[in-house]
C-alpha atoms as a PDB file:
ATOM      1  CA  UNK A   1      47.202 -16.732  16.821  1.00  0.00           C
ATOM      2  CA  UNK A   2      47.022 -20.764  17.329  1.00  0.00           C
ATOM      3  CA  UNK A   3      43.041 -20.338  18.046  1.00  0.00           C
ATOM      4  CA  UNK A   4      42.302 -17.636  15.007  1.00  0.00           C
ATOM      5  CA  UNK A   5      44.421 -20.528  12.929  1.00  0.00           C
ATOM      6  CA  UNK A   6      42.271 -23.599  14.035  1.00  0.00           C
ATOM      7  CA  UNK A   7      38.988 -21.421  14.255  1.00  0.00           C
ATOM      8  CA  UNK A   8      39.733 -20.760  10.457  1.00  0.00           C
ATOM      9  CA  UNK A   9      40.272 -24.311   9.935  1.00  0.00           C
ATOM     10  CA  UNK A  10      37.598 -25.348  11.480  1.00  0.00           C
ATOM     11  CA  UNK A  11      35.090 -23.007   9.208  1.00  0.00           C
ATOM     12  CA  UNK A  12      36.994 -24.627   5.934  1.00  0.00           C
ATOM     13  CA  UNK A  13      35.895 -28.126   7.139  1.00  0.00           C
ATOM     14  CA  UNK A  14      32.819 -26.957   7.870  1.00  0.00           C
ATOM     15  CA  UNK A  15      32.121 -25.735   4.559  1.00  0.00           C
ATOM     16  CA  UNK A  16      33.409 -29.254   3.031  1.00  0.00           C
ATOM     17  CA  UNK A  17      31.186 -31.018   4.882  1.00  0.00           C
ATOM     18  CA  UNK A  18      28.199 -28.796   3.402  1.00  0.00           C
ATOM     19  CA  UNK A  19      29.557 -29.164  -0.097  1.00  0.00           C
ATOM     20  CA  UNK A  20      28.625 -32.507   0.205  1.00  0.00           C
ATOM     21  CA  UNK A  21      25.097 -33.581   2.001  1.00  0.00           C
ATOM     22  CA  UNK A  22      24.278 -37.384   2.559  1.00  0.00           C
ATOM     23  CA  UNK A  23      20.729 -38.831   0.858  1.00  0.00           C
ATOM     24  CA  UNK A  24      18.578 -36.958  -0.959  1.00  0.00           C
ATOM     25  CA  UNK A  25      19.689 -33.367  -1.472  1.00  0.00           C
ATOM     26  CA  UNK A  26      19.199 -30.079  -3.507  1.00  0.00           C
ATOM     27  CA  UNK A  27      21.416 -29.858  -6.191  1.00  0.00           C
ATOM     28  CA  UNK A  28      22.382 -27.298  -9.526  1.00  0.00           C
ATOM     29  CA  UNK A  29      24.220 -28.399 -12.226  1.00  0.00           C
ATOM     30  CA  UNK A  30      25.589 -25.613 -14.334  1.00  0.00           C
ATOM     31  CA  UNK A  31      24.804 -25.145 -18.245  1.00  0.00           C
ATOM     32  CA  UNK A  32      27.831 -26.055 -20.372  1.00  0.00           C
ATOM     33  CA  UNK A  33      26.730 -22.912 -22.911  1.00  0.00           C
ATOM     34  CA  UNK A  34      29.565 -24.870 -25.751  1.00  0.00           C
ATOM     35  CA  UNK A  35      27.388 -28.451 -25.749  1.00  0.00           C
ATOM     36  CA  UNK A  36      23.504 -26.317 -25.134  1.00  0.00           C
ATOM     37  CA  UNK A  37      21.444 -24.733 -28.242  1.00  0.00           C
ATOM     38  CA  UNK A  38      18.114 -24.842 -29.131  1.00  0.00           C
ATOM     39  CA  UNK A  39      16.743 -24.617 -32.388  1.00  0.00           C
ATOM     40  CA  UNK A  40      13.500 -22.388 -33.180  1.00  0.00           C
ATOM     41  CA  UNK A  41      11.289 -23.028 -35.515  1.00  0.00           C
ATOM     42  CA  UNK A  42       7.147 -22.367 -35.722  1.00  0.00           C
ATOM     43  CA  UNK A  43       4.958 -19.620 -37.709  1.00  0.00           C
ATOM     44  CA  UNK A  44       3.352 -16.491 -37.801  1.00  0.00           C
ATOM     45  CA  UNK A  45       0.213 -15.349 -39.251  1.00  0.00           C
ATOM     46  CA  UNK A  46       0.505 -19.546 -40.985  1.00  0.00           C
ATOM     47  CA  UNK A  47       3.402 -18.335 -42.200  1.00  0.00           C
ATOM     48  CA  UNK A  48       6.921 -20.723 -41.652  1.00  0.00           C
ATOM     49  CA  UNK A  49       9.436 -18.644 -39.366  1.00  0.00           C
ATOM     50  CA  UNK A  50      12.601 -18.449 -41.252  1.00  0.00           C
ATOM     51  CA  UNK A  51      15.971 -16.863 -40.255  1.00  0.00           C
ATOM     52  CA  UNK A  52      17.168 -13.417 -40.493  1.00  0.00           C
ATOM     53  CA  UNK A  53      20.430 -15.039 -41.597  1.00  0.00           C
ATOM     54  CA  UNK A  54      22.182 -18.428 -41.336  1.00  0.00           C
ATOM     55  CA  UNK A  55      21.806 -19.398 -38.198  1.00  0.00           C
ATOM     56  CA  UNK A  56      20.032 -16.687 -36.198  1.00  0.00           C
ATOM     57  CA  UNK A  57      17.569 -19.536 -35.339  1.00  0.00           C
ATOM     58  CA  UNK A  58      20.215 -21.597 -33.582  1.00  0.00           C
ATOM     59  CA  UNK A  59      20.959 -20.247 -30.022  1.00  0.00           C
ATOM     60  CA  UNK A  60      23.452 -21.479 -26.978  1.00  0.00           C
ATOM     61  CA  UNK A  61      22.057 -21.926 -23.769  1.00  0.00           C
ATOM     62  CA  UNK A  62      24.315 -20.816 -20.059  1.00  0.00           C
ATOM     63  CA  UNK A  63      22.682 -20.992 -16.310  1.00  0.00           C
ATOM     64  CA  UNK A  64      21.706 -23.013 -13.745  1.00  0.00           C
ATOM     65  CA  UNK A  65      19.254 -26.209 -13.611  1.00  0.00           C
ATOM     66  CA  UNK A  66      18.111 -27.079 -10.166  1.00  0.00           C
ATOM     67  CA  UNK A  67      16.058 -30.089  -8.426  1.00  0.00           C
ATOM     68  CA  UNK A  68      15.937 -32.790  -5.994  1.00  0.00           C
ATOM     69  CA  UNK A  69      18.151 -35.722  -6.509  1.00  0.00           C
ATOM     70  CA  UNK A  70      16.874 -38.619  -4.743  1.00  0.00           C
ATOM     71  CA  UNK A  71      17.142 -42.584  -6.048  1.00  0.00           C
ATOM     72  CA  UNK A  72      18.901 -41.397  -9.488  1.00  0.00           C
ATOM     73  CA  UNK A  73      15.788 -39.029  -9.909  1.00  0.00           C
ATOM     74  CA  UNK A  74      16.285 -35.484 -10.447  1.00  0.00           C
ATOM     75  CA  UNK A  75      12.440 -33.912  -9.949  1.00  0.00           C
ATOM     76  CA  UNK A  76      12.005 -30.796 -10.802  1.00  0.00           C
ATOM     77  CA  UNK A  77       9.683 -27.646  -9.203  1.00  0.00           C
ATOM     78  CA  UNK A  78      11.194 -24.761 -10.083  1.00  0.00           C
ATOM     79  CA  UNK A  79      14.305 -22.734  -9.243  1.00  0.00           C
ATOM     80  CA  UNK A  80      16.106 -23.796 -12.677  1.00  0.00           C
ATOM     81  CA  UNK A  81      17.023 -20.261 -15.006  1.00  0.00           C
ATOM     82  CA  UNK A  82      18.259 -21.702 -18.973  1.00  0.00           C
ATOM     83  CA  UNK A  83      19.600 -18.218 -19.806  1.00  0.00           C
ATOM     84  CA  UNK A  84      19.741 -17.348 -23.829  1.00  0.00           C
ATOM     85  CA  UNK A  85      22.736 -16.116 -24.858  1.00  0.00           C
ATOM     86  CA  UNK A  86      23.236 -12.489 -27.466  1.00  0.00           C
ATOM     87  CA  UNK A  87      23.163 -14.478 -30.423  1.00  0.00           C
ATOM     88  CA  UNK A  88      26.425 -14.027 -32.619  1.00  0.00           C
ATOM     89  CA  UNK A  89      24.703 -13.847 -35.924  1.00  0.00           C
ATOM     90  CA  UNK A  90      23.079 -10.384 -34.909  1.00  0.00           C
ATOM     91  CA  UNK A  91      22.462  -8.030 -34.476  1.00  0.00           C
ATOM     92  CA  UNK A  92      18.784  -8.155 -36.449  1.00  0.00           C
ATOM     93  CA  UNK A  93      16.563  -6.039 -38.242  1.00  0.00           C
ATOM     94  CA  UNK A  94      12.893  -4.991 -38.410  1.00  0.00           C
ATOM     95  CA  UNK A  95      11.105  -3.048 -40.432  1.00  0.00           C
ATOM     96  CA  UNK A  96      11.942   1.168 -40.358  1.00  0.00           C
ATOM     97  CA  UNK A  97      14.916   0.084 -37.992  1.00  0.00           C
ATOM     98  CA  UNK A  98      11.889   0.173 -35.378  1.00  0.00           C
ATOM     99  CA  UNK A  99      13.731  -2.761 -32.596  1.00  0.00           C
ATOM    100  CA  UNK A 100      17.056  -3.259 -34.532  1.00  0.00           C
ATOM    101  CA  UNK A 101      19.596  -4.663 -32.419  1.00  0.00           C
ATOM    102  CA  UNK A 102      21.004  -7.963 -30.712  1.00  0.00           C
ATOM    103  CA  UNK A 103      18.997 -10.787 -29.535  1.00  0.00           C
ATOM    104  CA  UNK A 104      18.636 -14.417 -28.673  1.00  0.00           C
ATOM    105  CA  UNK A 105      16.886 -15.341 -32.238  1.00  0.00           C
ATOM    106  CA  UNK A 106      16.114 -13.396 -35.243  1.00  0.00           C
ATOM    107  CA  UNK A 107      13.057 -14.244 -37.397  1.00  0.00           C
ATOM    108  CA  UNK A 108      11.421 -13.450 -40.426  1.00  0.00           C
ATOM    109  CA  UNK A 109       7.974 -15.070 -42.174  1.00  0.00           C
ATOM    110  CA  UNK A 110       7.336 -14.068 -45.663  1.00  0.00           C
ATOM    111  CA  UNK A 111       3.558 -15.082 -47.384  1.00  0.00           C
ATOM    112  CA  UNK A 112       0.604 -14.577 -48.406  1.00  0.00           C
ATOM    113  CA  UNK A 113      -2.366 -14.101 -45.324  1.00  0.00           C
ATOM    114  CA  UNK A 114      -5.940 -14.735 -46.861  1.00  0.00           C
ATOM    115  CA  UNK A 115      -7.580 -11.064 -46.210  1.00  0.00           C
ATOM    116  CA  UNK A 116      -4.256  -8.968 -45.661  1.00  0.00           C
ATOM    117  CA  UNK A 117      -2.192  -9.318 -48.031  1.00  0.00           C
ATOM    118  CA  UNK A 118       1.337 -10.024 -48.726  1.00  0.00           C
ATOM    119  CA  UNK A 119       2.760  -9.810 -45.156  1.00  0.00           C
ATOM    120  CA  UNK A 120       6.603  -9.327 -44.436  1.00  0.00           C
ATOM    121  CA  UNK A 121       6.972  -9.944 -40.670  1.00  0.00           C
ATOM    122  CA  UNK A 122      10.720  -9.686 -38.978  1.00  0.00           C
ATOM    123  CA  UNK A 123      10.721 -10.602 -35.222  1.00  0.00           C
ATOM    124  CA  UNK A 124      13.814 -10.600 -32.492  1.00  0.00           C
ATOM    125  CA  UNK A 125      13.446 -12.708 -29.385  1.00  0.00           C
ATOM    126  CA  UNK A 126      15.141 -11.332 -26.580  1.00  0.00           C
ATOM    127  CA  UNK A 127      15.996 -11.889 -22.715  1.00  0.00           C
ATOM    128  CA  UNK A 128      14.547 -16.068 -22.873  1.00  0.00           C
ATOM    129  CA  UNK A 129      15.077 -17.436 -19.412  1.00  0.00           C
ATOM    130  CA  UNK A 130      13.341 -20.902 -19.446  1.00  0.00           C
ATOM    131  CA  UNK A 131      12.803 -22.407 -15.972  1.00  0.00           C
ATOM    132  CA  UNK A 132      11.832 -26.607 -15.357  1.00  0.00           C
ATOM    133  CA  UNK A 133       8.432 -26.296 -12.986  1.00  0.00           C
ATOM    134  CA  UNK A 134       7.297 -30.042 -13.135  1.00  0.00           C
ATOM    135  CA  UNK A 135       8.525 -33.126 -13.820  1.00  0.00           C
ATOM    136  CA  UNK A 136      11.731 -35.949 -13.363  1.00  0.00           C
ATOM    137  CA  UNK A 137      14.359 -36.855 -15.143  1.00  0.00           C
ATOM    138  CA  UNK A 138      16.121 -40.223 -14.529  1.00  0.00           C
ATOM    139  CA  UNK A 139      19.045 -41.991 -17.038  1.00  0.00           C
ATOM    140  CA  UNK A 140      18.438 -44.070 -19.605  1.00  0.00           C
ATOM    141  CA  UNK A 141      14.862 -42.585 -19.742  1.00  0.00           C
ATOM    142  CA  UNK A 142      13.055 -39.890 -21.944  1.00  0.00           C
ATOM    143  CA  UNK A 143      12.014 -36.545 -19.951  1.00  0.00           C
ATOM    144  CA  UNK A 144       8.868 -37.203 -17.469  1.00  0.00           C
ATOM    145  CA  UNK A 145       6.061 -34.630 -17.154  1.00  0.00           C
ATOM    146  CA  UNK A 146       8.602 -31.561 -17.518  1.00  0.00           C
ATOM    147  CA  UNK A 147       7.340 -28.364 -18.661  1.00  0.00           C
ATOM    148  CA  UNK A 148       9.846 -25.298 -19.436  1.00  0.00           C
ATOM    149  CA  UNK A 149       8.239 -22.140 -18.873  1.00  0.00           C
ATOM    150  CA  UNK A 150       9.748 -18.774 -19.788  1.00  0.00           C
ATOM    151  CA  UNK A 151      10.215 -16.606 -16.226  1.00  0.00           C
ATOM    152  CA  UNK A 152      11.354 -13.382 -18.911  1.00  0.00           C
ATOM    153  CA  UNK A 153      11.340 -12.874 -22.400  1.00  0.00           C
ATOM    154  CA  UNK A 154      10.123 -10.957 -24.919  1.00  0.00           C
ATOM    155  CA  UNK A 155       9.875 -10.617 -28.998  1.00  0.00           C
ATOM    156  CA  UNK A 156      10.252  -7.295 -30.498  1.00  0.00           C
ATOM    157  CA  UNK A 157       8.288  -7.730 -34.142  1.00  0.00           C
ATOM    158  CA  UNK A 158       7.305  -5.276 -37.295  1.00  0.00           C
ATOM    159  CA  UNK A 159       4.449  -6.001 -39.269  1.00  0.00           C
ATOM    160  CA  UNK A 160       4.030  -5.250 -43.203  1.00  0.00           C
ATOM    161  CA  UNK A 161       1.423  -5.306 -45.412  1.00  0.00           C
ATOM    162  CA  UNK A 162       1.569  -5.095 -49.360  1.00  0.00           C
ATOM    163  CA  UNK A 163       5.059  -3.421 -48.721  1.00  0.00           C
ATOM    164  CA  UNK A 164       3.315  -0.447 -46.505  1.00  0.00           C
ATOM    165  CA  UNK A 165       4.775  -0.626 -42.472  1.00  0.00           C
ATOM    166  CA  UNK A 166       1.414  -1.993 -40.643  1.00  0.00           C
ATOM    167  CA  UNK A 167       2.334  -2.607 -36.842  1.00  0.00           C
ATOM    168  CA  UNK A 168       5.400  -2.751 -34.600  1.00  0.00           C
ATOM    169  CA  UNK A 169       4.765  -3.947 -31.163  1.00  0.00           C
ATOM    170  CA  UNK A 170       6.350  -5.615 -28.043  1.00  0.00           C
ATOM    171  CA  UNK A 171       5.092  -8.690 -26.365  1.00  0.00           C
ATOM    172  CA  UNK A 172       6.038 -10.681 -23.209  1.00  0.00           C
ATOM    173  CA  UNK A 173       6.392 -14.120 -23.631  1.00  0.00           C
ATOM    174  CA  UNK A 174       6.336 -14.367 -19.784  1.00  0.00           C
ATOM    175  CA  UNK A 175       4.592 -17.603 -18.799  1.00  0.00           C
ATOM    176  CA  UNK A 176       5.005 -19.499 -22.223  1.00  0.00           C
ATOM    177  CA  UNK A 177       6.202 -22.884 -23.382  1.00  0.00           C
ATOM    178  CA  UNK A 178       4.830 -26.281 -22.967  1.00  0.00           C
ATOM    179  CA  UNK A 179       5.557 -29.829 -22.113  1.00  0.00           C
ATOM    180  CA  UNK A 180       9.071 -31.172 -22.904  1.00  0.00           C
ATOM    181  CA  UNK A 181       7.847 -33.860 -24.971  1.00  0.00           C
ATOM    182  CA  UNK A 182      11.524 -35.441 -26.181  1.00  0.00           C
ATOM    183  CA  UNK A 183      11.552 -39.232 -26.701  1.00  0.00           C
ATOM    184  CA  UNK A 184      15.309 -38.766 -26.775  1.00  0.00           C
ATOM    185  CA  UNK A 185      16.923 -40.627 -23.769  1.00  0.00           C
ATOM    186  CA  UNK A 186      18.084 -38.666 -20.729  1.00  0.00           C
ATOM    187  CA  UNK A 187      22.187 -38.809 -19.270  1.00  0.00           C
ATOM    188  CA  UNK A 188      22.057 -38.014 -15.675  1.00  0.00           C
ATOM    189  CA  UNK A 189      25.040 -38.801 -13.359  1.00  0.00           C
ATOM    190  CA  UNK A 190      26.044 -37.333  -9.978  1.00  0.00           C
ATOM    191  CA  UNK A 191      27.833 -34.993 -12.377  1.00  0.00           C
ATOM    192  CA  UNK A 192      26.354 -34.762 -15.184  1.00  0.00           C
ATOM    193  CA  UNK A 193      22.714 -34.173 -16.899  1.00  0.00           C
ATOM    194  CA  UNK A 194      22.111 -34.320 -20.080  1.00  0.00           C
ATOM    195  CA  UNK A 195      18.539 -32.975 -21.255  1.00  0.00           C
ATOM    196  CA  UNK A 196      16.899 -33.031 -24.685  1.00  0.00           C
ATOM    197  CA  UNK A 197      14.168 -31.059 -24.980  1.00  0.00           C
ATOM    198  CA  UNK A 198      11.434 -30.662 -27.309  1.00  0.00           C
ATOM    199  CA  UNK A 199       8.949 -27.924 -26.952  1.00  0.00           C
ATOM    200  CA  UNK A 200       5.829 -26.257 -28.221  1.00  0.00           C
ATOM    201  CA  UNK A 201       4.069 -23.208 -27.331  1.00  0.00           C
ATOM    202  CA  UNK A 202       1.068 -24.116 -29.215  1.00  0.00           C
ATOM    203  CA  UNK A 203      -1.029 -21.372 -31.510  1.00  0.00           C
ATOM    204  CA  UNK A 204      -0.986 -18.103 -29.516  1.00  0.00           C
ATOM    205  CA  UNK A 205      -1.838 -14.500 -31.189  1.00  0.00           C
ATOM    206  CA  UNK A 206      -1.511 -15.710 -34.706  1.00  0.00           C
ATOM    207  CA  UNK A 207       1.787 -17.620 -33.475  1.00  0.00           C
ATOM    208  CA  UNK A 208       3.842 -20.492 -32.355  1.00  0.00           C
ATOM    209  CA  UNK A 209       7.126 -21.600 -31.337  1.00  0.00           C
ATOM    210  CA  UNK A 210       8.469 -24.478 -30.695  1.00  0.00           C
ATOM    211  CA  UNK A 211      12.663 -25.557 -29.464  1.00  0.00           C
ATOM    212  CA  UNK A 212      14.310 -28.425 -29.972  1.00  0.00           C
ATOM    213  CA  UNK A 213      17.574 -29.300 -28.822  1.00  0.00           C
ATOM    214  CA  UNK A 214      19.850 -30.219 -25.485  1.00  0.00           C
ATOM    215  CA  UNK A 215      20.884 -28.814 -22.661  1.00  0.00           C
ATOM    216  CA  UNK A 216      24.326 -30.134 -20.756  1.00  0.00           C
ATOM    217  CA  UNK A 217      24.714 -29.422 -17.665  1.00  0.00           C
ATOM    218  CA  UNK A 218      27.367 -30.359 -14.818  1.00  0.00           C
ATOM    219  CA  UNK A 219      28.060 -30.351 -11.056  1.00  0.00           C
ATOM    220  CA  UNK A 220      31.853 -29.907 -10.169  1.00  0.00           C
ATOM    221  CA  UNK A 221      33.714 -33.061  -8.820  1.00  0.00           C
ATOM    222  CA  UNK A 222      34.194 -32.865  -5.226  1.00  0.00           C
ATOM    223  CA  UNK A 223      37.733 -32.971  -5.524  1.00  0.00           C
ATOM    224  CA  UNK A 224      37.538 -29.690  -7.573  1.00  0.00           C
ATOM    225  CA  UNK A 225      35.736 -28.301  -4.642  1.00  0.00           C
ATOM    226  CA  UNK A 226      37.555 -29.107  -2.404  1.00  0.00           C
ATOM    227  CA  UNK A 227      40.628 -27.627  -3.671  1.00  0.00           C
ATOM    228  CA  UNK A 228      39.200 -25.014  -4.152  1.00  0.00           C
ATOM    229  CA  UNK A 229      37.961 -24.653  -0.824  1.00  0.00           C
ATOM    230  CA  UNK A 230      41.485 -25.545   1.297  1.00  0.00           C
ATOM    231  CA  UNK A 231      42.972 -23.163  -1.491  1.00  0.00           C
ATOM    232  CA  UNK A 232      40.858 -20.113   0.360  1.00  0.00           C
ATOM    233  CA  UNK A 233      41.824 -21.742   4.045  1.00  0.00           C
ATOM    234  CA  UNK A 234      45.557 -21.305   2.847  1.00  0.00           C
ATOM    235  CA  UNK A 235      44.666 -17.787   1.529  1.00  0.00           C
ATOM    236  CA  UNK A 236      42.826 -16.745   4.669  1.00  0.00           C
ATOM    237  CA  UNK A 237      45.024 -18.539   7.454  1.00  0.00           C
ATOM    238  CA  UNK A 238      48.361 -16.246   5.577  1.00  0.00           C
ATOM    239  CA  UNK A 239      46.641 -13.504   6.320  1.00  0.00           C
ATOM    240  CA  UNK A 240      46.005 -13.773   9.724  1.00  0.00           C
ATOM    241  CA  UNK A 241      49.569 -14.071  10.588  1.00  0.00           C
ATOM    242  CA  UNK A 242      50.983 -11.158   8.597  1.00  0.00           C
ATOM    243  CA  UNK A 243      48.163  -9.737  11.005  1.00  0.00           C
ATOM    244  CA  UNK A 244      49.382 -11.800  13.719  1.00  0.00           C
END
């Protein structure tokens, strides 16, 4: 019983002393999804996107961002997921109830396009996982050669022209969004990062979008895991002598 006791021990520190590498190190800070949005905003056809309703361009942001922390420099290469959440406004609309449902934003762009028409175009964005694949971020300093690239996503749109249903179709927006070109100033602690972001897709099939926002993020205190941690060693080592 004494060795199962200290073996169990043993693995606890162990684990501690993994929680917490020396130097540089791999780390993931988790998305606070009460202090994350973005805002969308961009066009379609030329024409302004607009919201279904108040605020179905407005979205909170949950997941994981992950780098290298070296120096007070986070760099980034992938690994990070900035997971959309159902957006509460919703669910949306389209046009013949063709993709009606919940989403992440829901969009509408009302106008005139020279050649077609009046167009009445009502879009949902769903499933937007942005990940970081380039760049740094350090305090006190704007974002540094980041890009945020969707890894899944895709927008669910209906098309009409003159008030007659034209199109409906479904799109991936795997692989877009751009350069984080914020000026705003980075907050990055050993527990804390705090990430504006300003994004563009640029023109794409008669579109854009671009998000604009920030993204907090934090890394547990030590402390916190380490309670946590003895917590499960007390669990485990009461166990082993009922068993004993």
């Amino acid at each position: 019983m004494k060795t199962k006791v200290v073996s169990l021990v043993s693995a606890v520190a162990l684990t501690i002393g993994l929680a917490w590498p020396a130097g540089a190190e791999l780390v993931t800070y988790y998305i606070d999804s009460s202090q994350s949005s973005l805002t969308m905003s961009g066009h379609a056809f030329g024409i302004a996107s607009a919201p279904q309703v108040p605020g179905s361009l407005v979205d909170a942001f949950e997941g994981t961002i992950t780098g290298d922390l070296s120096g007070g420099v986070l760099t980034f290469s992938g690994g990070s997921a900035i997971t959309a959440l159902l957006n509460p406004t919703g669910p949306f609309t389209t046009a013949n109830n063709m993709y009606d449902g919940p989403g992440n934003y829901g969009v509408k762009a009302d106008g005139f396009v020279t050649g077609y028409g009046l167009a009445n175009i009502k879009g949902i964005y769903r499933e937007l996982v942005f990940d970081i694949t380039t760049g740094t971020a350090q305090d006190g300093s704007a974002p540094n050669g980041q890009n945020l690239i969707l890894t899944t996503g895709q927008l669910d749109y209906t098309l009409e022209l003159n008030g007659a249903f034209y199109e409906g179709k479904s799109t991936s927006l795997v692989g877009r969004g751009g350069a984080n070109t914020s000026d705003s100033l980075v907050t990055l602690t050993p527990t804390t990062l705090i990430l504006p972001v300003q994004i563009t897709t640029g023109d794409y099939s008669n579109r854009r979008e671009n998000y604009e926002g920030v993204i907090v993020a934090v890394i547990p205190e030590p402390g916190v895991l380490s309670l946590g941690l003895f917590g499960m060693a007390a669990i485990l080592i009461a166990r082993a002598r009922r068993h004993s």
